[in-house]
Protein backbone atom coordinates (compact mmCIF):
# COMPACT_ATOMS: atom_id res chain seq x y z
CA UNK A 1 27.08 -32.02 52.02
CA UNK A 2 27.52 -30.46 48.72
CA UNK A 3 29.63 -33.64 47.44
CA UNK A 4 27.04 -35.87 48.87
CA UNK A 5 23.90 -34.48 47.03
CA UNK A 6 25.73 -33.78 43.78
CA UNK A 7 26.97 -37.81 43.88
CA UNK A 8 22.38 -38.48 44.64
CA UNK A 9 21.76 -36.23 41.96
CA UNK A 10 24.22 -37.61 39.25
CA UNK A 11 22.99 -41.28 40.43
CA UNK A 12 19.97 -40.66 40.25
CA UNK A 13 20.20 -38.98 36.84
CA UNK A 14 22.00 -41.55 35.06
CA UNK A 15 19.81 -43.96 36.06
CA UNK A 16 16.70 -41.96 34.61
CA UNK A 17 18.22 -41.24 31.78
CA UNK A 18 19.04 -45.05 30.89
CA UNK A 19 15.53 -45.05 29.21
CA UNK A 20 15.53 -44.62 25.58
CA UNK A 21 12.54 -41.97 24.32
CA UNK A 22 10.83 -41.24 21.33
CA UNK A 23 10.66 -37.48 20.52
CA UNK A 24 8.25 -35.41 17.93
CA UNK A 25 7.73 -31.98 17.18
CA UNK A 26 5.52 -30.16 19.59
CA UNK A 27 1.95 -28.94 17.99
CA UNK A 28 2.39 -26.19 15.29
CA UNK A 29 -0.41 -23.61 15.41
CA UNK A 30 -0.35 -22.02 11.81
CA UNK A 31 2.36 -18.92 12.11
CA UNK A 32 4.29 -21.29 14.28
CA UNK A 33 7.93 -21.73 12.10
CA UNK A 34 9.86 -23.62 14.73
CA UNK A 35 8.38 -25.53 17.76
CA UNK A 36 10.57 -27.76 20.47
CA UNK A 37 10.59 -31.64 20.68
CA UNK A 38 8.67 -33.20 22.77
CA UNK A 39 8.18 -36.84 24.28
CA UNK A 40 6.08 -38.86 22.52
CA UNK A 41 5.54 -40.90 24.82
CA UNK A 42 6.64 -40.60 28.41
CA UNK A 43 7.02 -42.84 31.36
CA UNK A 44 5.43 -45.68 30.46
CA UNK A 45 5.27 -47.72 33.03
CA UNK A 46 8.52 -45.62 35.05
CA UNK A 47 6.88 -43.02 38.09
CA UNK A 48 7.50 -39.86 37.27
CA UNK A 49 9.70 -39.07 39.84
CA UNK A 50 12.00 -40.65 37.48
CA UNK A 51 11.97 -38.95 34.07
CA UNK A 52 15.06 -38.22 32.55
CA UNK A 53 17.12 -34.63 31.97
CA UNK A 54 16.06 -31.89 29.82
CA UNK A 55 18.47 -32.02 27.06
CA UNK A 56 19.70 -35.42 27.40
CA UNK A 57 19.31 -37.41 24.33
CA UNK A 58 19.71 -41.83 25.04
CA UNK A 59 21.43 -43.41 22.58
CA UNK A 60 18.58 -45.67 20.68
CA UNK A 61 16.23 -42.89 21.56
CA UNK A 62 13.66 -42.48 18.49
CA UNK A 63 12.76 -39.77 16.78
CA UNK A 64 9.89 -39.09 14.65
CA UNK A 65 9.42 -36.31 12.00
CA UNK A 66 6.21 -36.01 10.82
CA UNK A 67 5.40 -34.58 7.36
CA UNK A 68 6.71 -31.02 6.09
CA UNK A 69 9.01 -30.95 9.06
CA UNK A 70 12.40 -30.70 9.55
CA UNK A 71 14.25 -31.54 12.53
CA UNK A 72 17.35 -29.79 13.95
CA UNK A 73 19.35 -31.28 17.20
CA UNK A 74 21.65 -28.88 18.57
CA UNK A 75 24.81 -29.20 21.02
CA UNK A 76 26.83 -27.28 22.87
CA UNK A 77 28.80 -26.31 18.89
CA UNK A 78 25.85 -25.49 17.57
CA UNK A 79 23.96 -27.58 14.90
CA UNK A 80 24.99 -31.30 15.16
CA UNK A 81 22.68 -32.30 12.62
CA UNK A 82 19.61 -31.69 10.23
CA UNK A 83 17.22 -34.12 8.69
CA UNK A 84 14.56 -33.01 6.30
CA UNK A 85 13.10 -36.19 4.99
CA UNK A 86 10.19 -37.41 7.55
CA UNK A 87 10.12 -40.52 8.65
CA UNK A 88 11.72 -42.31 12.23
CA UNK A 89 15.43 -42.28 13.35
CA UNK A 90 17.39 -43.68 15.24
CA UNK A 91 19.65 -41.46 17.90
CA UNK A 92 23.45 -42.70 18.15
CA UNK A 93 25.13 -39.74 18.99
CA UNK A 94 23.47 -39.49 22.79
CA UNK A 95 24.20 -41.08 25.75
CA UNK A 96 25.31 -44.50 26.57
CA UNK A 97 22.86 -46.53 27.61
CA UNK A 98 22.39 -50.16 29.09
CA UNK A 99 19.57 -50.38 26.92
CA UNK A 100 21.16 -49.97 24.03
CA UNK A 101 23.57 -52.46 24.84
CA UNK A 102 26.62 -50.22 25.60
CA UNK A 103 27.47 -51.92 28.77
CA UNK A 104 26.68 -50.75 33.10
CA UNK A 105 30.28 -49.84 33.26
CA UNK A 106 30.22 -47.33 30.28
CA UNK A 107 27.05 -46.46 30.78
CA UNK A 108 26.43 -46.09 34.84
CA UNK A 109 29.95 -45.90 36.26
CA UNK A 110 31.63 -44.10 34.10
CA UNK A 111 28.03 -40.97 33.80
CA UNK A 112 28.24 -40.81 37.52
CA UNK A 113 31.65 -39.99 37.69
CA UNK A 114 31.13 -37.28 34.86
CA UNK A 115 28.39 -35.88 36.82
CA UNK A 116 29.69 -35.87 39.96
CA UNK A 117 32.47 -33.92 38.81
CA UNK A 118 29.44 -31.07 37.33
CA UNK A 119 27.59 -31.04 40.32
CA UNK A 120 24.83 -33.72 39.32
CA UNK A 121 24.41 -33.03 35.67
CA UNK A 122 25.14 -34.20 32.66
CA UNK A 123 28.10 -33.04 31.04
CA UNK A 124 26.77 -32.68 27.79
CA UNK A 125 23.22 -30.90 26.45
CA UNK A 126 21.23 -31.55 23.42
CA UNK A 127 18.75 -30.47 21.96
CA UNK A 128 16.42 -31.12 18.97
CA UNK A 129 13.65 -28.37 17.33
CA UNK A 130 11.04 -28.96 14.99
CA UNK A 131 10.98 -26.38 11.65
CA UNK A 132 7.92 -26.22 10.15
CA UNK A 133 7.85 -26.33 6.02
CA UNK A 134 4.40 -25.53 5.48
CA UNK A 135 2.77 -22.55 4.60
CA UNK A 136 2.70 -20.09 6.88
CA UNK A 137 -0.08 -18.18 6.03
CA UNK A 138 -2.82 -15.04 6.51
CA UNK A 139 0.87 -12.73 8.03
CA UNK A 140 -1.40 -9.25 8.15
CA UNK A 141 0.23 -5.83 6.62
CA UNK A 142 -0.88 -3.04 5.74
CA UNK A 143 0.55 1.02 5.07
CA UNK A 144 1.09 3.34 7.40
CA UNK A 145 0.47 6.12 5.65
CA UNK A 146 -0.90 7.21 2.00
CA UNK A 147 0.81 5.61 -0.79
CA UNK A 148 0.80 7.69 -4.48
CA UNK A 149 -0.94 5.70 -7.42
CA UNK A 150 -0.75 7.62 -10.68
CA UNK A 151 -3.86 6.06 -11.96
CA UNK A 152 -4.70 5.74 -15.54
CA UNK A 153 -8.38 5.83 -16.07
CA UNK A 154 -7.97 9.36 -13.71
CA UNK A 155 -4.76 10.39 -15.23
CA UNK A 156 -3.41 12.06 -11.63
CA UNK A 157 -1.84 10.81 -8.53
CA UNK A 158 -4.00 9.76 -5.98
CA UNK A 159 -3.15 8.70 -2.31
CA UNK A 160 -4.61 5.08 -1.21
CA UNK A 161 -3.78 2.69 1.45
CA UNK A 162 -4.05 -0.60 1.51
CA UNK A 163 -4.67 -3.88 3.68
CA UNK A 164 -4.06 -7.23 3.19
CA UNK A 165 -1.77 -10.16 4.19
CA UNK A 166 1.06 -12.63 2.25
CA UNK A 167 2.24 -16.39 2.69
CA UNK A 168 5.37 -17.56 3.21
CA UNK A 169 7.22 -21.14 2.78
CA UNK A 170 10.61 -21.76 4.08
CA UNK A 171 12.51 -23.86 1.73
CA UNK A 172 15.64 -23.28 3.40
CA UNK A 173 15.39 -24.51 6.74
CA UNK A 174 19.04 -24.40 7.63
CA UNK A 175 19.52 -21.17 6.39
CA UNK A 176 16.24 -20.23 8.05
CA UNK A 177 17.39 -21.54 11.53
CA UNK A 178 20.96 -20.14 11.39
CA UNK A 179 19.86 -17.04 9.41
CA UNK A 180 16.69 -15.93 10.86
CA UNK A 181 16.25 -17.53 14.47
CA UNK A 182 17.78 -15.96 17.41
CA UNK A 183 19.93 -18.18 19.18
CA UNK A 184 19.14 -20.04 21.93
CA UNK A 185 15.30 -20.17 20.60
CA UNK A 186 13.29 -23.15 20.30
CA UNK A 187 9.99 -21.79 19.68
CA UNK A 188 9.15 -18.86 17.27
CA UNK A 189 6.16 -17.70 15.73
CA UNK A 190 4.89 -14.82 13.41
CA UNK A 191 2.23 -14.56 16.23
CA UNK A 192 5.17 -12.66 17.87
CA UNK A 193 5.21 -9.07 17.11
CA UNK A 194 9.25 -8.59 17.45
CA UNK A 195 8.75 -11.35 14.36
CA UNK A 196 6.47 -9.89 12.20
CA UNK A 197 8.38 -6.57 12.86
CA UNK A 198 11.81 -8.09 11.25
CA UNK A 199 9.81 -8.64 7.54
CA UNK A 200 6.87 -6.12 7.37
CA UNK A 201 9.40 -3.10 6.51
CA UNK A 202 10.99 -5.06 3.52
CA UNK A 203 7.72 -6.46 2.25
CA UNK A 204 5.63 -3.00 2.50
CA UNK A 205 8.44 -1.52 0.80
CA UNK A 206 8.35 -4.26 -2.04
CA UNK A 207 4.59 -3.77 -2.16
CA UNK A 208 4.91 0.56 -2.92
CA UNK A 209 7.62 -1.06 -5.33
CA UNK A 210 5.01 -3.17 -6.92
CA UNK A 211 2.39 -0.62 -7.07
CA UNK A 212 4.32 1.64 -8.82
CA UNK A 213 5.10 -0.58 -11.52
CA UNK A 214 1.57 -1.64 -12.20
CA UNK A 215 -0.11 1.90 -12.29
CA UNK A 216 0.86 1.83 -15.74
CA UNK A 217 -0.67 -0.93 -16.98
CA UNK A 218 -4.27 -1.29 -14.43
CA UNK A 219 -6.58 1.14 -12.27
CA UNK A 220 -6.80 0.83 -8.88
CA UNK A 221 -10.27 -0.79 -8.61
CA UNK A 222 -8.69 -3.31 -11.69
CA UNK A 223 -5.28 -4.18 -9.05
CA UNK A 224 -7.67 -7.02 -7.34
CA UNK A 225 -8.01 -9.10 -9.84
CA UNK A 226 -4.03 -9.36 -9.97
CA UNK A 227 -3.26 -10.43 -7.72
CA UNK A 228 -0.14 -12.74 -8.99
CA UNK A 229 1.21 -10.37 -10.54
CA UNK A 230 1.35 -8.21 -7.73
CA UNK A 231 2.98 -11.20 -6.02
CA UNK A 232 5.26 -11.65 -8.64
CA UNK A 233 6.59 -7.58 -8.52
CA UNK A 234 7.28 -8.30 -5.15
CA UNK A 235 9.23 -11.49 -5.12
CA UNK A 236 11.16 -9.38 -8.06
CA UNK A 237 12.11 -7.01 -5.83
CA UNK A 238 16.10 -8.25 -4.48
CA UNK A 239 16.31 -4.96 -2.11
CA UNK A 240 13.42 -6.00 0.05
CA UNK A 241 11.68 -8.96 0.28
CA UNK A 242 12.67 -10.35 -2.98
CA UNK A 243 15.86 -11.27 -0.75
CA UNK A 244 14.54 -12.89 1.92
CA UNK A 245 15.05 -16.46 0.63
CA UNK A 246 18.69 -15.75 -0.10
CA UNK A 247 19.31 -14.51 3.24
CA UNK A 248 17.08 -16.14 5.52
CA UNK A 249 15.23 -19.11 3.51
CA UNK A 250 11.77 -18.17 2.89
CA UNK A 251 10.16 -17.41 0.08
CA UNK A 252 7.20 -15.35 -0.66
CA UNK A 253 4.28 -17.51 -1.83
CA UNK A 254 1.14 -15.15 -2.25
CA UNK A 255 0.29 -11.69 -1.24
CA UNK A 256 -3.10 -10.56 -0.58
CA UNK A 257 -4.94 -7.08 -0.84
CA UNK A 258 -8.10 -7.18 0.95
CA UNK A 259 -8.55 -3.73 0.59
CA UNK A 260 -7.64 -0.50 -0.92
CA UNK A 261 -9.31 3.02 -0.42
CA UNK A 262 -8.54 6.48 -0.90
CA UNK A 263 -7.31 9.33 1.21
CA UNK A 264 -10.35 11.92 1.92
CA UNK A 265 -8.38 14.42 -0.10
CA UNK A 266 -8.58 11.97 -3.12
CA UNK A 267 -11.91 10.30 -2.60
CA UNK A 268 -13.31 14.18 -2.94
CA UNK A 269 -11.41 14.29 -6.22
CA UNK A 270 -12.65 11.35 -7.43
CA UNK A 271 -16.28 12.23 -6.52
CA UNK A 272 -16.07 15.53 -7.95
CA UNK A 273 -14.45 14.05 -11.38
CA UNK A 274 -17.60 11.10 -11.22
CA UNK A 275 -19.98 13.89 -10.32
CA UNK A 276 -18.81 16.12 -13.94
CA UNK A 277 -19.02 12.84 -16.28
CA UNK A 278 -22.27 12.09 -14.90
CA UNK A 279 -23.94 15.44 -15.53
CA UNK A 280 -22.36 15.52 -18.96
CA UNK A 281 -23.99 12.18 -19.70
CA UNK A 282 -27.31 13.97 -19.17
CA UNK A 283 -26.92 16.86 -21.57
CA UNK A 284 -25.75 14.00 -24.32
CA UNK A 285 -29.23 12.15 -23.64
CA UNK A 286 -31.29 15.48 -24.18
CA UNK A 287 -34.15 13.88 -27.10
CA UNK A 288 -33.02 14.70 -30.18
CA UNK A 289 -37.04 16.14 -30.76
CA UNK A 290 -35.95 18.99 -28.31
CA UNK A 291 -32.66 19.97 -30.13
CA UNK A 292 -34.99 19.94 -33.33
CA UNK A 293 -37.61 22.13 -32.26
CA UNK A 294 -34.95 24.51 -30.79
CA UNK A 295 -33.22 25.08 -34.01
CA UNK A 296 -36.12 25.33 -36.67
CA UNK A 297 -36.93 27.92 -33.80
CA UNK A 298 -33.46 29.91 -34.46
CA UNK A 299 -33.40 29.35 -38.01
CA UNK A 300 -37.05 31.01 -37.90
CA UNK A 301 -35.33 34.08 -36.13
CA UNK A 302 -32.81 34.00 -37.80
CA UNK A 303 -34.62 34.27 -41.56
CA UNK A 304 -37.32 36.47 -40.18
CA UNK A 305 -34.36 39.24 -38.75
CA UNK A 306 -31.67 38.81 -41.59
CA UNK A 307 -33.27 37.18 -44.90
CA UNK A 308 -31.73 34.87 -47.43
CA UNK A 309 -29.58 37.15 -49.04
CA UNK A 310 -26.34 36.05 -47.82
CA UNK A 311 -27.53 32.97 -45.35
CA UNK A 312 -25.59 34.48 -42.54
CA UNK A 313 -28.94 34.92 -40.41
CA UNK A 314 -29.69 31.07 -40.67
CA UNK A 315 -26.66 30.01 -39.79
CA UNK A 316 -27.21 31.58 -36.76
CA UNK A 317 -27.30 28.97 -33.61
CA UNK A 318 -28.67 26.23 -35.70
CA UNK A 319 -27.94 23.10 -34.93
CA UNK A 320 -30.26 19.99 -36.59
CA UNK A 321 -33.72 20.82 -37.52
CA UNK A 322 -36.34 18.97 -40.39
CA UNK A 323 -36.72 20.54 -43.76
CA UNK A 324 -36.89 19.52 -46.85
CA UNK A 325 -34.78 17.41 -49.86
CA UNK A 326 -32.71 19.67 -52.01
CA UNK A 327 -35.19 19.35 -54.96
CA UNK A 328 -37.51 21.32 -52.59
CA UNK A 329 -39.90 18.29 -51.85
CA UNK A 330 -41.06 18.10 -47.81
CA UNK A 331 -39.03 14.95 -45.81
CA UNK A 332 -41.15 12.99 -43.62
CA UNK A 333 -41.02 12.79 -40.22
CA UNK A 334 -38.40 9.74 -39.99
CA UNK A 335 -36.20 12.11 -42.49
CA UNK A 336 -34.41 14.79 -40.89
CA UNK A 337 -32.29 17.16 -43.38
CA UNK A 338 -28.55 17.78 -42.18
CA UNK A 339 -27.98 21.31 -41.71
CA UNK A 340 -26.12 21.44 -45.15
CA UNK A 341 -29.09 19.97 -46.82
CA UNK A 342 -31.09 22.65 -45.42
CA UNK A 343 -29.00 25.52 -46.69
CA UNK A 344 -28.66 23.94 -50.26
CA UNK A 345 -32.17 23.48 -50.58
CA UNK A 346 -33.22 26.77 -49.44
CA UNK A 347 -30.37 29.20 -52.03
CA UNK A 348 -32.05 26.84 -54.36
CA UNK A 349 -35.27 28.23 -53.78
CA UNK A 350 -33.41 31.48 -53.99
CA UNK A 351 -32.18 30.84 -57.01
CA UNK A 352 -35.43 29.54 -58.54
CA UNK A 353 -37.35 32.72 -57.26
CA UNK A 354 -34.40 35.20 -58.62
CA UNK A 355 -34.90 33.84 -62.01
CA UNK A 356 -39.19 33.73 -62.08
CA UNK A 357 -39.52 30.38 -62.32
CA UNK A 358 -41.25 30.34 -58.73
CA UNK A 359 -43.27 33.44 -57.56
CA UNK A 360 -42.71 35.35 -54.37
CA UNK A 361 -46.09 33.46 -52.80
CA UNK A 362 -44.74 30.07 -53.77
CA UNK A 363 -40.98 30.84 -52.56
CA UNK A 364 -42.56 32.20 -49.07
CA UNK A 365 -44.75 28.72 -49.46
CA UNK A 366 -41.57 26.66 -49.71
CA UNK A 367 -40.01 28.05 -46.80
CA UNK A 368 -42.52 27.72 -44.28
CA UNK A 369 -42.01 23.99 -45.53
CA UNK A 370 -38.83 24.25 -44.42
CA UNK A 371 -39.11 25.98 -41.29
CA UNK A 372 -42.53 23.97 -40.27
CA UNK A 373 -44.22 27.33 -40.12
């Protein structure tokens, strides 16, 4: 019974797979990187009941490779053949078929037998996969933990993390397929989380890499707006992902950051450190008027507690106050004396009363001038 429905099967078979096919890459979603071929068209005008086998390629069969695709047909040795330039072939390696004009003998007699012999199936499997070339883009990263940025507007470490994602192109798609892909796979995606778990370690370490080697050069809050360059550290890097096109035939295109923030610990640090600058800022905008008035106030003491003889009283906690010019004539109001200018004027005074050219009243006179007393 066994012989009898393996010699049905292997008729049956051969006969279906007489039909010559046109196959095309199944639909790529965007993280899809290899995708299985598919029928084009199928049928067409045969009843299903008589589609041909999985894996069994017709000579004359047709198949198409769209744009940015490579295709890949596979035997039982592994890869039989690549083709990288879109476009439609022709399939000669298959299958004989009466179809294609290889004769009933060769192509019915001679299959059944084969078959027969393997229980009803073809002898022989092939397969073809699609690889897609185009940018596979939006992969998500981001650290696990707090990564050290010695930043330079700060001057100290501080701990950030940071989100983002990065865009990858094969441009090795043999290397890619016998490199990267398990065996035996026909579809793959970076939807997969087994795939995205094979490159996320290299390119988070190229990104701390990367980070490194720009905290000398930009701030945190400036590492946004460069992007490439960040891109460029990375693809630099030949330990990590700076070696994936050499070993498995992608290359890094872009990465991302979509965001970067700070630990608590160093968020608090920079607060604190905003929180000083801005309450210095306040003391530097104090009116000028006030720091006036409070210093012809401690010169005032100052004279009034110590004298003029040796100026040591008036130097006392002053700081800017209005006065007079050295010849002993009153500034106006838009002319403030430098401190200097004050003390000259005033042992001039001194000097002018020691010797009787002014009196005592028109000394004291002066210096209420100068003290706006």
């Amino acid at each position: 019974m066994g012989i009898f429905k393996a010699g049905a099967d292997a008729l049956r078979g051969t006969l279906s797979d007489q039909w010559k096919d046109i196959i095309t890459a199944d639909r790529f979603s965007e993280h899809t990187v290899v995708a299985p071929g598919i029928l084009d068209s199928t049928n067409n005008g045969r009843g299903s009941n008589t589609r041909g086998s999985d894996g069994v390629i017709t000579n004359g069969s047709k198949i198409r490779i769209p744009e940015n695709t490579a295709a890949f047909i596979f035997s039982q040795g592994g890869i039989e053949n690549v083709i990288t330039t879109p476009g439609e072939y022709e399939y000669k390696n298959g299958e004989v078929s009466i179809f294609n004009g290889d004769g009933a003998r060769k192509s019915i007699l001679e299959q059944v037998k084969s078959r027969v012999e393997y229980g009803g199936v073809a002898s022989t499997k092939k397969e073809i996969a699609f690889v897609n070339l185009r940018e596979i883009r939006d992969i998500k990263f981001g650290t696990k933990g707090p990564q050290v940025y010695h930043d330079i507007f700060y001057d100290c470490d501080l701990e950030v993390y940071a989100y983002g994602s990065f865009t990858i192109k094969i441009v090795d798609a043999e290397s890619f397929v016998k490199n990267f892909v398990p065996p035996n796979v026909r579809y793959y995606s970076f939807d997969d989380k087994q795939v995205r778990a094979k490159v996320l370690p290299d390119l988070v370490q190229s990104f701390i890499v990367a980070l490194n080697a720009l905290s000398s050069t930009y701030r945190i809050s400036q590492l946004l707006a460069h992007m490439n360059e960040l891109s460029q550290q990375i693809a630099k890097d030949e330990l990590n992902a700076g070696s994936w096109k050499r070993r498995f035939g992608f290359d890094i295109v872009q990465v991302s950051v979509e965001n970067i923030e700070f630990s608590p610990e160093s968020r608090e640090l920079v607060n604190k450190y905003n929180l000083n600058k801005m309450e210095l800022k306040a003391y530097e905008n104090i009116p000028r008027n006030a720091s006036n008035i409070s210093a012809q106030q401690k010169i005032a003491t100052g004279i009034q507690n110590n004298g003029l003889g040796d100026m040591g009283g008036m130097l006392y906690g002053v700081n800017i106050a209005q006065g007079i010019s050295p010849n002993g004539e009153m500034k106006g109001n838009n002319q403030a004396l430098t401190l200097d200018e004050q003390i000259d004027a005033l042992k001039k005074l001194k000097e002018l009363n020691a010797s009787g050219i002014l009196t005592d009243e028109e000394f004291n006179a002066k210096k209420k001038e100068i003290m706006g007393l």
